[in-house]
N, C-alpha and C. Protein backbone atom coordinates (compact mmCIF):
# COMPACT_ATOMS: atom_id res chain seq x y z
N UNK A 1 0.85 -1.17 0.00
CA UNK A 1 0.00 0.00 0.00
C UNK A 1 0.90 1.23 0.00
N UNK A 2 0.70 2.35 -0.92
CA UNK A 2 1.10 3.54 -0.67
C UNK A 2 0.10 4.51 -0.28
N UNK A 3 0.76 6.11 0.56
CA UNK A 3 -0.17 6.86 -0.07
C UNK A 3 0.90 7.87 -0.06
N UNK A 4 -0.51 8.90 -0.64
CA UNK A 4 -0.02 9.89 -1.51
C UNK A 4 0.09 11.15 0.11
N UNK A 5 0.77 12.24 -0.81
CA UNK A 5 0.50 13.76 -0.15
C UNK A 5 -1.09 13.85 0.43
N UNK A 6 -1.57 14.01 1.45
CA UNK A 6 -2.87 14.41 1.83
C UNK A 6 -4.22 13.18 2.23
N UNK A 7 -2.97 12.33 1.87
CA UNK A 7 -4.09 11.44 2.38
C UNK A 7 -4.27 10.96 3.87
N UNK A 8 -5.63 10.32 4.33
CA UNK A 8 -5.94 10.68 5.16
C UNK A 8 -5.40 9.28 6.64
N UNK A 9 -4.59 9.24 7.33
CA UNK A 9 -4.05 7.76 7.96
C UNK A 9 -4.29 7.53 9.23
N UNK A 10 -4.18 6.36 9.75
CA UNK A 10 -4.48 5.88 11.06
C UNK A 10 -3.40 5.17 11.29
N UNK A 11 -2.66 5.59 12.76
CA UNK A 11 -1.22 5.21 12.93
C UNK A 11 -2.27 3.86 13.57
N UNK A 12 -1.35 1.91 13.42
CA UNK A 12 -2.04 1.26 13.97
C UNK A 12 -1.92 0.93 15.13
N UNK A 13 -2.62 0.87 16.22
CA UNK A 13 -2.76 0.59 17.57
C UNK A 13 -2.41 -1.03 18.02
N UNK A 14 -1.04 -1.25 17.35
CA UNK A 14 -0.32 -2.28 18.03
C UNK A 14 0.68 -1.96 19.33
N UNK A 15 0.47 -3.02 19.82
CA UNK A 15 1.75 -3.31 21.19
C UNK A 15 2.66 -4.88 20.85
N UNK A 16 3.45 -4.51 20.12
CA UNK A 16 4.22 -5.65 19.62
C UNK A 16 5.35 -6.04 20.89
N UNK A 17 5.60 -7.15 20.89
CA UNK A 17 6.62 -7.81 21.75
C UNK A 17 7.84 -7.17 21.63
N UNK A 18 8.25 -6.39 20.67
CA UNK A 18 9.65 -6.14 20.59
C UNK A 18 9.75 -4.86 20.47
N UNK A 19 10.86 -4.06 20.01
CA UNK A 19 11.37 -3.12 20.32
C UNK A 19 10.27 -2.13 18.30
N UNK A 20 9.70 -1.00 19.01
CA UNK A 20 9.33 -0.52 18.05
C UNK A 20 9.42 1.12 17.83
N UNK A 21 9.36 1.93 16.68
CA UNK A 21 9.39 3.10 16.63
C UNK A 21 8.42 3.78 16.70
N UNK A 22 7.18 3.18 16.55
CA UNK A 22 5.72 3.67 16.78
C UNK A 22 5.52 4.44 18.12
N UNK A 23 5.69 5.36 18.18
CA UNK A 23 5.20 6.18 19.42
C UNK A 23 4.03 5.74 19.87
N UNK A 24 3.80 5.31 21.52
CA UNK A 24 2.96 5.06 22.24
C UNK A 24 1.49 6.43 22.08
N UNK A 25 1.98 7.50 21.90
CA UNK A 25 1.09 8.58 22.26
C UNK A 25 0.34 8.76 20.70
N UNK A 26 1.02 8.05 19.69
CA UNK A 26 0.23 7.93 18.36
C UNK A 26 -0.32 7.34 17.91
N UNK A 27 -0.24 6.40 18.22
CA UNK A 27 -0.98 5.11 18.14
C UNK A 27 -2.70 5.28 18.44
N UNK A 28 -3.03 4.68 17.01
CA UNK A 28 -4.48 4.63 16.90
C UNK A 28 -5.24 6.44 16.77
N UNK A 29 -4.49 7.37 16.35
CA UNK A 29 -4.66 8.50 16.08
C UNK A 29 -4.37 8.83 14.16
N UNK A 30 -5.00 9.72 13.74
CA UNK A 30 -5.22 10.13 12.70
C UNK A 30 -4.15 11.10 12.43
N UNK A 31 -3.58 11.50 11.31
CA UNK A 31 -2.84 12.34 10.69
C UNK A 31 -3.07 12.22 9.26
N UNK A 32 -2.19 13.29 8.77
CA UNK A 32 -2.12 13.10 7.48
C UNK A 32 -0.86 13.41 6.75
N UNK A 33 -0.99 12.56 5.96
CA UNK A 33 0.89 12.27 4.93
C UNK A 33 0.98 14.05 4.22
N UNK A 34 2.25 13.96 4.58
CA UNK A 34 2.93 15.50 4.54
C UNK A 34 3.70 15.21 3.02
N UNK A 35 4.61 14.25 3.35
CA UNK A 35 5.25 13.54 2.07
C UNK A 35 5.66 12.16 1.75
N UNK A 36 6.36 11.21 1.54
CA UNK A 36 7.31 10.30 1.09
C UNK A 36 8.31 10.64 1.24
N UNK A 37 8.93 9.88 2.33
CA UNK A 37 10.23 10.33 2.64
C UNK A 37 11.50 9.66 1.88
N UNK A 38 10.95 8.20 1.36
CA UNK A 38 11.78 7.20 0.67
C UNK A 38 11.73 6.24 1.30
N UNK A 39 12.81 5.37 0.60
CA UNK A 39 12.37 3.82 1.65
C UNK A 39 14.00 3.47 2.00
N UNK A 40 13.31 2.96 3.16
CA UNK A 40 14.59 2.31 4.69
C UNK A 40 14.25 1.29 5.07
N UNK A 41 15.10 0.73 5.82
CA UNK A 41 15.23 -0.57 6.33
C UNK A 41 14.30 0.06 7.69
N UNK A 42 13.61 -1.16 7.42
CA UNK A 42 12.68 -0.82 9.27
C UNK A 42 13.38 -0.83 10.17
N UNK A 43 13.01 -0.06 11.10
CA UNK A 43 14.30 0.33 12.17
C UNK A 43 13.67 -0.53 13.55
N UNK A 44 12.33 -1.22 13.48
CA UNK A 44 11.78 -2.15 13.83
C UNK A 44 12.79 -3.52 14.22
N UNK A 45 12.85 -4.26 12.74
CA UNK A 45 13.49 -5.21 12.40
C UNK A 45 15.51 -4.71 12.10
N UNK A 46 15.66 -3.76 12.59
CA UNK A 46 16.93 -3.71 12.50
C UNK A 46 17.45 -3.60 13.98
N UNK A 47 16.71 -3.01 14.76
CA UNK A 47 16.57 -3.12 16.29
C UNK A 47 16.82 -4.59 16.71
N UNK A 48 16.14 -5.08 16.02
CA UNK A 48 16.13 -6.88 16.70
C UNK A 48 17.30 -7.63 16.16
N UNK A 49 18.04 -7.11 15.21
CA UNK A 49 19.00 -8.13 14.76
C UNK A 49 18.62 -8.76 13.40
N UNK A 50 17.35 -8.27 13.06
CA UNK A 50 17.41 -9.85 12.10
C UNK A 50 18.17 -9.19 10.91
N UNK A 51 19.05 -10.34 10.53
CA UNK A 51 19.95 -10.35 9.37
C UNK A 51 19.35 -9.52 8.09
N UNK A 52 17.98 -9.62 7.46
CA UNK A 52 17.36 -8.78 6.58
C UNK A 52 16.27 -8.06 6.85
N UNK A 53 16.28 -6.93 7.20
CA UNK A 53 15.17 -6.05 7.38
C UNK A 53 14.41 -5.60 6.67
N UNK A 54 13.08 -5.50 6.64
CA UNK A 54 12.26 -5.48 5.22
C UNK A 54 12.72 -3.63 5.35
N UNK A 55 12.46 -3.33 3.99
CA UNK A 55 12.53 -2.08 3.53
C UNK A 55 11.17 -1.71 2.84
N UNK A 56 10.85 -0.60 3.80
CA UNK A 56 9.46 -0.12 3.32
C UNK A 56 9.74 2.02 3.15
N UNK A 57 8.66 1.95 2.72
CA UNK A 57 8.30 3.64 2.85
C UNK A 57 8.08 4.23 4.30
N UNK A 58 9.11 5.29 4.34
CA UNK A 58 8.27 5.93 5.05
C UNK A 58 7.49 7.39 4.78
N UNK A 59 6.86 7.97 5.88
CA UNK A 59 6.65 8.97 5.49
C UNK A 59 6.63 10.18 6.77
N UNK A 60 6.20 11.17 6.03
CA UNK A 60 6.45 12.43 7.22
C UNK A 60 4.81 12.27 7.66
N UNK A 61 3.88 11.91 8.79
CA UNK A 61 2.42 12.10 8.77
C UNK A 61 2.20 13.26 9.82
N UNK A 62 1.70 14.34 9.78
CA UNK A 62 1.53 15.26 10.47
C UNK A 62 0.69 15.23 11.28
N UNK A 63 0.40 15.48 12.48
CA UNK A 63 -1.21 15.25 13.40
C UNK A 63 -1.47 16.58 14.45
N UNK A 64 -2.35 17.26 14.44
CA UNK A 64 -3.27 18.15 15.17
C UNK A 64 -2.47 17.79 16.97
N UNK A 65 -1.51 18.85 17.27
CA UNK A 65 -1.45 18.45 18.95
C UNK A 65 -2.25 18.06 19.66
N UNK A 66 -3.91 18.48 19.04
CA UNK A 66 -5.08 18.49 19.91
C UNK A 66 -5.38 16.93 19.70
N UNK A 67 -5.42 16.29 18.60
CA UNK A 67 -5.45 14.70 18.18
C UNK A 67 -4.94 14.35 19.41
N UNK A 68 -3.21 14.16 19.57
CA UNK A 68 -2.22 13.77 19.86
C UNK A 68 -2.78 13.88 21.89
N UNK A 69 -3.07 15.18 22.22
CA UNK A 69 -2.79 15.09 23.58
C UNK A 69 -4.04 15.77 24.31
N UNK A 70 -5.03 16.18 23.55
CA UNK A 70 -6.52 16.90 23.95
C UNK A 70 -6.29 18.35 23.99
N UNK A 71 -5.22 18.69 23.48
CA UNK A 71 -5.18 20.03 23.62
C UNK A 71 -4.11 20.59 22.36
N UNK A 72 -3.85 22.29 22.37
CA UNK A 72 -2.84 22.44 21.71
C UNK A 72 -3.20 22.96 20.49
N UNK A 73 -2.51 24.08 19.95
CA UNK A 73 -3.25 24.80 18.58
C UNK A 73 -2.09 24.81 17.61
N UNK A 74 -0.81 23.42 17.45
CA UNK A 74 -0.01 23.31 16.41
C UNK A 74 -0.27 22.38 16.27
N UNK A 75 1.07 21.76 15.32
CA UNK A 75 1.21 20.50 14.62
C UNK A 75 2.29 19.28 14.85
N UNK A 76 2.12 17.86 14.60
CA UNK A 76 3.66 17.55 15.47
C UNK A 76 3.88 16.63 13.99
N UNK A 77 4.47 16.66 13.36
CA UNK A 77 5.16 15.76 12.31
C UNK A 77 6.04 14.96 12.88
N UNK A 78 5.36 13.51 12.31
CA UNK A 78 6.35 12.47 13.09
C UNK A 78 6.77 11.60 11.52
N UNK A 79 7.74 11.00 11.79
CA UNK A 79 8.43 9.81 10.62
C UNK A 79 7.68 8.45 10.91
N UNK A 80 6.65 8.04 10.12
CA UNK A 80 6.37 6.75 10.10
C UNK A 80 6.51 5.38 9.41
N UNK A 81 6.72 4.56 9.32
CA UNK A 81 7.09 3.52 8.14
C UNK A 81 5.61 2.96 7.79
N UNK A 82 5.60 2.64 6.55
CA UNK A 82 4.32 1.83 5.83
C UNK A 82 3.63 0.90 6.48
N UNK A 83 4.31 0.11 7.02
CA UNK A 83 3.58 -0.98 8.03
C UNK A 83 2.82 -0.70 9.27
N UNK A 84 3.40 0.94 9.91
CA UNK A 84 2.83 1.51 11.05
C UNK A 84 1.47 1.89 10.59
N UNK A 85 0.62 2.16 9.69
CA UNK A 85 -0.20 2.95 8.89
C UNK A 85 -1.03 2.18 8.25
N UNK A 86 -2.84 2.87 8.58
CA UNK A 86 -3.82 2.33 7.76
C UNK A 86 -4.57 3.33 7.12
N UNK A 87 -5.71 3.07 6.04
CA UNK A 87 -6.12 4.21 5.41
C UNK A 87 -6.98 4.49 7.00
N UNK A 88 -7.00 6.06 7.12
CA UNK A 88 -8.29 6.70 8.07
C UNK A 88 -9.65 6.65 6.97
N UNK A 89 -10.81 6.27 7.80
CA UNK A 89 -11.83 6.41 7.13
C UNK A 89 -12.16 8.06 7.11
């Protein structure tokens, strides 16, 4: 799955066993893709050792402070990888 500039995402509300980059405070919150940042080795699967790390997209997804923490009248751009990410309805 890709997306584009503006589209609309849902960081996914996993708690995986291992070591992850998914911010706890984003999880299961809405943003939206700023850009394509390119593609990297998951920093997921490079954390753990394993010999080949899948390489996915990431991207820049921007989210409302107020999303993020109930309050707040900016913006917090975070780096997400493809696998962290679902379409938002």
């Amino acid at each position: 799955m890709s997306f584009a500039p503006g589209a609309r995402v849902r960081v996914r509300a996993v708690d995986p066993d291992h070591h992850t980059r998914v911010p706890r405070y984003a999880r299961g919150h809405v943003g939206e893709v700023v850009e394509r940042e390119g593609e990297f080795p998951l920093a997921d699967d490079r954390a753990r050792g394993l010999p080949e790390p899948r390489v996915q997209a990431a991207y820049a997804v921007r989210f409302p402070a107020a999303e993020l923490w109930g309050e707040g009248d900016h913006t917090v751009t975070l780096t997400m990888w493809e696998s962290y990410l679902e379409e938002a309805e």
